[in-house]
Protein backbone atom coordinates (compact mmCIF):
# COMPACT_ATOMS: atom_id res chain seq x y z
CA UNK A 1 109.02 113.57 71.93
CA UNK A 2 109.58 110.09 73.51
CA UNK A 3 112.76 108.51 75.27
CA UNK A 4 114.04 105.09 75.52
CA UNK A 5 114.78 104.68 79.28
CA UNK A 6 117.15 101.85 80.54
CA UNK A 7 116.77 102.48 84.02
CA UNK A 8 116.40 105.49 86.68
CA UNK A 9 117.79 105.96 90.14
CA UNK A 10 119.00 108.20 92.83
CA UNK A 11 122.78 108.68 93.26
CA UNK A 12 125.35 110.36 95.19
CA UNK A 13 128.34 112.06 93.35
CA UNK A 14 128.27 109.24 91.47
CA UNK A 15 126.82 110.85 88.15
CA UNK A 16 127.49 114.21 89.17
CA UNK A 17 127.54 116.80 91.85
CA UNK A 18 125.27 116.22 94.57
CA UNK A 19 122.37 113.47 95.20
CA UNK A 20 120.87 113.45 91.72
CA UNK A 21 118.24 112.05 89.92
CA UNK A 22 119.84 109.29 86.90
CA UNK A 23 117.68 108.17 83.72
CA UNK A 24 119.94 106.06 81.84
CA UNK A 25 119.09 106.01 78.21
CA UNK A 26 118.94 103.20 75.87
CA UNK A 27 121.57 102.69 72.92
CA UNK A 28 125.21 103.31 72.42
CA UNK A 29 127.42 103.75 69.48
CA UNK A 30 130.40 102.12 70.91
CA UNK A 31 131.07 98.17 72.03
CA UNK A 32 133.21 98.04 74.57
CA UNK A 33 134.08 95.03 75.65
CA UNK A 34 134.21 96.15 79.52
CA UNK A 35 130.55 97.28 79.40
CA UNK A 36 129.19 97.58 82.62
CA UNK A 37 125.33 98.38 81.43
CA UNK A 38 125.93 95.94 78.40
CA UNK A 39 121.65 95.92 78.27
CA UNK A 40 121.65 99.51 77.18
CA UNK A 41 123.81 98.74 74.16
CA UNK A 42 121.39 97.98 71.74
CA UNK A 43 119.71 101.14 70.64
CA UNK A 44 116.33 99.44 70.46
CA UNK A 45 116.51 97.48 73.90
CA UNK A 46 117.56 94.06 74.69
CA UNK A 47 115.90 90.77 76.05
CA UNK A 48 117.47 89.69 79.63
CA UNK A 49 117.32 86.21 80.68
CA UNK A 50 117.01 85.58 84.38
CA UNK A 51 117.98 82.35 84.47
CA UNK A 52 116.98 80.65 87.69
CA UNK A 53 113.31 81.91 87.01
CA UNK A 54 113.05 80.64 83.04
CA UNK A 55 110.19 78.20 82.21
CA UNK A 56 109.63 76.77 78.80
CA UNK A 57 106.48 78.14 78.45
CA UNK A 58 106.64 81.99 78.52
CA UNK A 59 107.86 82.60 74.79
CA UNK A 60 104.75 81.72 71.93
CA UNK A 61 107.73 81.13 69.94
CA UNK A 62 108.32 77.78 71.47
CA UNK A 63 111.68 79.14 71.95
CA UNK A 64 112.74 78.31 75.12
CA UNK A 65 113.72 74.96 75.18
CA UNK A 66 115.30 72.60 78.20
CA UNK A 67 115.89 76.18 80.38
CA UNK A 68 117.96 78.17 77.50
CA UNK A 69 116.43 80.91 75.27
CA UNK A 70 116.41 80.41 71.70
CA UNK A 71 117.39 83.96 70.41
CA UNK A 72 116.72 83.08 66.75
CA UNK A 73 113.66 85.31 66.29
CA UNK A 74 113.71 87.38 68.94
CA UNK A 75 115.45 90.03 66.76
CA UNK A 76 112.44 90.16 64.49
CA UNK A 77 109.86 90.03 67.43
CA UNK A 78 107.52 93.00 67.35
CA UNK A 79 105.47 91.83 70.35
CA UNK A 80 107.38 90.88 72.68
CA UNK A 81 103.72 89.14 74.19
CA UNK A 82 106.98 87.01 76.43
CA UNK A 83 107.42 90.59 78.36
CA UNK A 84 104.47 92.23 77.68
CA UNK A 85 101.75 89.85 78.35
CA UNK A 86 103.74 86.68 79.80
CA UNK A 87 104.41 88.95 82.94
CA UNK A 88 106.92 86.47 83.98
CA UNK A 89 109.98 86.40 86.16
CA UNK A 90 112.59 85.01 83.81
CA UNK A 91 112.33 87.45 81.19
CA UNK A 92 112.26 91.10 81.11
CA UNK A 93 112.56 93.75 78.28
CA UNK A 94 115.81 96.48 78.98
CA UNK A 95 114.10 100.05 78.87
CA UNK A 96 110.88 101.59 78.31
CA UNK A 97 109.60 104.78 76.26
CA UNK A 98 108.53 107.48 78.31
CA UNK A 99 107.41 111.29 76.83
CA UNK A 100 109.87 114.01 77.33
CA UNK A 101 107.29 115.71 79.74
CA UNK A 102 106.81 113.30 81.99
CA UNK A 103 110.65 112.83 82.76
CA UNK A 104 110.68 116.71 83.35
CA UNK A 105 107.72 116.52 86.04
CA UNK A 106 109.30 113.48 87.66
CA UNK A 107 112.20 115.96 88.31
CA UNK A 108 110.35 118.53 89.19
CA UNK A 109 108.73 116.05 91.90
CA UNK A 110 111.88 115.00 92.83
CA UNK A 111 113.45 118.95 94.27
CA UNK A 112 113.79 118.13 97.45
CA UNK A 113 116.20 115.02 96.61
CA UNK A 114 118.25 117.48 94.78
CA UNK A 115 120.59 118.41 98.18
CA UNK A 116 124.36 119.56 97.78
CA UNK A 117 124.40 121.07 94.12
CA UNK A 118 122.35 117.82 93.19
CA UNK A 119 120.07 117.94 89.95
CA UNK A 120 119.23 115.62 87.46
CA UNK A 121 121.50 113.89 84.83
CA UNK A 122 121.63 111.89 81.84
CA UNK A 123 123.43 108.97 81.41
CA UNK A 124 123.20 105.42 79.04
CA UNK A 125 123.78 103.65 77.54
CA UNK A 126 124.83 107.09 74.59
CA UNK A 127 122.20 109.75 75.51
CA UNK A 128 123.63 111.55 72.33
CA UNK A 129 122.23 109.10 70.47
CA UNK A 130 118.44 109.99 70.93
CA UNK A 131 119.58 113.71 70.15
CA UNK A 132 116.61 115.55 69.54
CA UNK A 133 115.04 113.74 72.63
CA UNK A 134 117.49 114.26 74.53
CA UNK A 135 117.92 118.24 73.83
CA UNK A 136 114.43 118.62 74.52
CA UNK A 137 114.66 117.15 77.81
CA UNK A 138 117.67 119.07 78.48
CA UNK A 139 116.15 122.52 77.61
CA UNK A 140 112.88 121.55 80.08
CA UNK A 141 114.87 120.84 82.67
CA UNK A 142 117.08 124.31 82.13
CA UNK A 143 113.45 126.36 81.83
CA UNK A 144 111.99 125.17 85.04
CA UNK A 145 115.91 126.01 87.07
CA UNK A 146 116.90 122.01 87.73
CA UNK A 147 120.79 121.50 87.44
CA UNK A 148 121.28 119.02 84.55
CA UNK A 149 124.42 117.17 83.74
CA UNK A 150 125.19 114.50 81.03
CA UNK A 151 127.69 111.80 80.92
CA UNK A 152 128.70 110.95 77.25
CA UNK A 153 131.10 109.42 74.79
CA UNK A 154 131.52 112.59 73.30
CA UNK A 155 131.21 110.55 69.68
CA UNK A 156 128.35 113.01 68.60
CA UNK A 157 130.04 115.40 66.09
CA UNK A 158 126.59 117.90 67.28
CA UNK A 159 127.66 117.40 71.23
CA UNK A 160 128.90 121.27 70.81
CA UNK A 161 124.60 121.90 70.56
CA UNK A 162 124.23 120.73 74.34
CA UNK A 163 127.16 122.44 75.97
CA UNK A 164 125.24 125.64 76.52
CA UNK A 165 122.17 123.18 78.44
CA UNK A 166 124.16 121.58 80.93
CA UNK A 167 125.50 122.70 83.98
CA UNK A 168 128.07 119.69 84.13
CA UNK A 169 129.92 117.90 81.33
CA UNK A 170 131.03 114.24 81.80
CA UNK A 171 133.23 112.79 79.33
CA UNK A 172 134.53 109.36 79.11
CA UNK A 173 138.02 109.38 77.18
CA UNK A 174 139.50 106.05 76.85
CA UNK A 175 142.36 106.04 74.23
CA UNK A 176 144.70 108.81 72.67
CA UNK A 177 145.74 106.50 69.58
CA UNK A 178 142.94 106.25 67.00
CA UNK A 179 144.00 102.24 65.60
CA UNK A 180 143.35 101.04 69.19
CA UNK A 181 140.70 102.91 70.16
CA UNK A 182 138.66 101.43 67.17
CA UNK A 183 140.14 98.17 67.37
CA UNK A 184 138.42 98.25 71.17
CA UNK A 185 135.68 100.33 71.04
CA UNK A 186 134.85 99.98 67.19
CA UNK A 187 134.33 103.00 66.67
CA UNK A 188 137.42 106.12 65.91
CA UNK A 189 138.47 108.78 68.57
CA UNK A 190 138.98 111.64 66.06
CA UNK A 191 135.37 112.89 66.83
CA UNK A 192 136.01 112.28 70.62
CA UNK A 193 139.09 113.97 70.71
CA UNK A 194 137.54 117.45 68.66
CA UNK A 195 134.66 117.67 71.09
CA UNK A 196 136.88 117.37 74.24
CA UNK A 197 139.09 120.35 72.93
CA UNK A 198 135.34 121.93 72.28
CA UNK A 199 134.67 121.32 75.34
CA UNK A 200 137.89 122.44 77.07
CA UNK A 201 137.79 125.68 75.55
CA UNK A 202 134.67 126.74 75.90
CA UNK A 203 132.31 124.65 78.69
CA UNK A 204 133.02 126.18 82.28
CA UNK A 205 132.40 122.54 83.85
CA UNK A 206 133.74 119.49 82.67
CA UNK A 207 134.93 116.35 84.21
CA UNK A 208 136.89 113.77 81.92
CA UNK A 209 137.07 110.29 82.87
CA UNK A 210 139.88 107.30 82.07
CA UNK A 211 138.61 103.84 82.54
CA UNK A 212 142.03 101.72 83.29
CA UNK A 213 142.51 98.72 81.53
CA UNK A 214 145.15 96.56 81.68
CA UNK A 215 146.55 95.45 78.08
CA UNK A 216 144.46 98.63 76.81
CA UNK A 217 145.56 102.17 78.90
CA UNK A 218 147.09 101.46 82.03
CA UNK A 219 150.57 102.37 81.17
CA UNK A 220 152.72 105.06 82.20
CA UNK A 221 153.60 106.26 78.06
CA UNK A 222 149.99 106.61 77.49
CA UNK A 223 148.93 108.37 80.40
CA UNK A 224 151.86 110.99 79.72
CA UNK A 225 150.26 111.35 76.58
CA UNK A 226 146.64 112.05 78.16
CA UNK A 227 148.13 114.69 79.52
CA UNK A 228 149.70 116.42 76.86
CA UNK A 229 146.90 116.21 75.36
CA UNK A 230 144.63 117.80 78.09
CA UNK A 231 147.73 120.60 78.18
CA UNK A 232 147.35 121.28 74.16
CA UNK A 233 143.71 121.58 74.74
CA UNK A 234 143.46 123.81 77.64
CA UNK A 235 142.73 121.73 80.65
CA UNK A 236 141.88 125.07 83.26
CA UNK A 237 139.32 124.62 85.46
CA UNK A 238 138.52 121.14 84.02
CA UNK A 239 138.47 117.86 86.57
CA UNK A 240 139.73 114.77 85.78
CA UNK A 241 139.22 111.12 87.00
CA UNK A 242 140.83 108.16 86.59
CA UNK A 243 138.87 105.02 87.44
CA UNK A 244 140.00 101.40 88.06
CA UNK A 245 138.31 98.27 85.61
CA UNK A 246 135.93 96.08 87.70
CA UNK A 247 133.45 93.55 86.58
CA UNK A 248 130.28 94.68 87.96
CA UNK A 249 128.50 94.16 84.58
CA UNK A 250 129.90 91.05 83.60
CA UNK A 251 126.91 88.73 84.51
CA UNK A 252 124.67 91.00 82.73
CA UNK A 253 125.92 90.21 79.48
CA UNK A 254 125.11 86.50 79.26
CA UNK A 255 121.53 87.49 80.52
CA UNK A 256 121.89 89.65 77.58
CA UNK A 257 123.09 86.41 75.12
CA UNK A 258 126.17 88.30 74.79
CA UNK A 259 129.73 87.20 75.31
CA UNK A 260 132.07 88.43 77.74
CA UNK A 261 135.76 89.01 76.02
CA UNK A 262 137.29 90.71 78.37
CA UNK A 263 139.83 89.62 80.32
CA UNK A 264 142.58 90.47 82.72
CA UNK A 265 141.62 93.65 82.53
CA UNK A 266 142.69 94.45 86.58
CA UNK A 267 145.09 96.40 87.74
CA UNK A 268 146.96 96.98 91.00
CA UNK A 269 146.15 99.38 92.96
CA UNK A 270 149.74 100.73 93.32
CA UNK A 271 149.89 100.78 89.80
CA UNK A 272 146.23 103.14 89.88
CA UNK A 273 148.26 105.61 92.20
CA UNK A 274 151.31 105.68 90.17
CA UNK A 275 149.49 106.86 87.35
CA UNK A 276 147.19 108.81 89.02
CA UNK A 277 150.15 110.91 90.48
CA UNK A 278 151.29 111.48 86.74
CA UNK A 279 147.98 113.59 86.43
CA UNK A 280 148.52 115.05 89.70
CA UNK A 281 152.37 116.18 89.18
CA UNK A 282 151.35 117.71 85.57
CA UNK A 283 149.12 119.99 87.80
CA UNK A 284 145.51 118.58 86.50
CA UNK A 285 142.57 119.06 88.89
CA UNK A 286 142.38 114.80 90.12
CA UNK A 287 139.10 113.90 92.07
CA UNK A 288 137.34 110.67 93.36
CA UNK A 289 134.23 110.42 93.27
């Protein structure tokens, strides 16, 4: 089977215990407007425009014209000859499709990066989204002893399959109340929510992150309500992170011809604390990563 890769790297703690080994895969099912990877949203990959390097000539579509790309028919272009052939600087296509195998040798390869519980995980973009991929990738990686973690939506009603072929689950959980989740995200929380008690009760390792979003989750009432959730479900040896809104991706998604809607999305950092200590106080496991 074949992947959809966004991007790989090496990080730190980052993505999991230990210096590990990242592929971020392409595609996600959600569309959240805070998107800091907004090039892996589209599950079939995504056209970036570098901007200071565009020339008129690089698309046989005639569709660059006076510095802006035309995205009229890129949607319905199979050859992509502006990427693929063009080799130019002002373009570039968002992931690539790379065999199961040879993402389970690269780890291999890659051991002796694996120091301080380090391993490899898989991140997106929505890994869950190439499912059977994904799964095969995970059970490789299992048979040949590498530590394999996954950070996911948890939207996949068949995320329950994987828990048993990875060492660490990541979960992002953004919103207890279904009407705003999916008036944010697009997308409902019931699914979300049924894997994370999954998850709770059965998965040894799982870490459950809280973007903070002004106007969206940073409030006191709702953050209570996290954690009576987390309570009903069984939080026990689960950690849990809560991480401030930045902008890191936001220049990405006009290179990806997409609008950027979010805004004052900040908060304080006393405010972070304050509501970090309501975890803390209800006796959940807090970490930083």
């Amino acid at each position: 089977m074949e992947l959809k890769i966004m991007r790989k790297g090496i990080n730190y703690s980052l993505n999991g215990t230990g210096n590990r080994l990242v592929f971020f895969l392409q595609g996600c099912d959600m569309l959240c407007p805070w998107c800091s990877n907004p090039e892996g949203l589209a599950p079939g990959g995504t056209l970036l425009v570098h901007q200071t390097n565009l020339t008129d000539d690089v698309c046989p579509q005639g569709r660059i014209i006076e510095g802006k790309l035309d995205r009229t028919d890129c949607a319905d272009c199979s050859g992509r000859e502006c990427v693929d052939s063009q080799k130019n600087a002002g373009l570039s296509f968002s992931c690539t499709t790379v065999d199961v195998k040879d993402l389970i040798a690269e780890a291999q390869e890659s051991r002796s990066l694996f120091f301080d519980g380090g391993g490899v995980t898989i991140s997106g973009g929505e890994p869950t989204l190439q499912f059977e991929a994904l799964k095969e990738l995970l059970e490789g990686l299992r048979a040949v002893g590498i530590h394999t973690a996954i950070e996911t939506n948890a939207l996949n009603p068949r995320l329950p399959e994987l828990f048993e072929l990875v060492n660490l689950l990541i979960i992002d959980f953004k919103h207890d109340d279904d009407a705003i989740h999916t008036e944010m995200t697009g997308v409902s929380n019931k699914t979300i929510e049924a894997n994370i008690k999954a998850a709770l009760a059965w998965h040894p390792n799982v870490l459950i992150r809280t973007p903070l979003i002004a106007s969206f989750n940073a409030d006191p009432k709702i953050i209570h309500r996290f954690v009576a959730f987390f309570h009903e479900c069984g939080a026990g040896n689960a950690r849990f992170e809560l991480l401030k809104y930045h902008e890191y991706g936001r220049q990405k998604w006009d290179s990806c011809g997409l609008e950027y809607t979010m805004n004052k999305g900040y908060i304080s950092d006393s405010l972070f604390r304050s509501l970090e200590n309501i975890y803390k106080k209800a006796g959940l496991n807090v970490i930083r990563s």
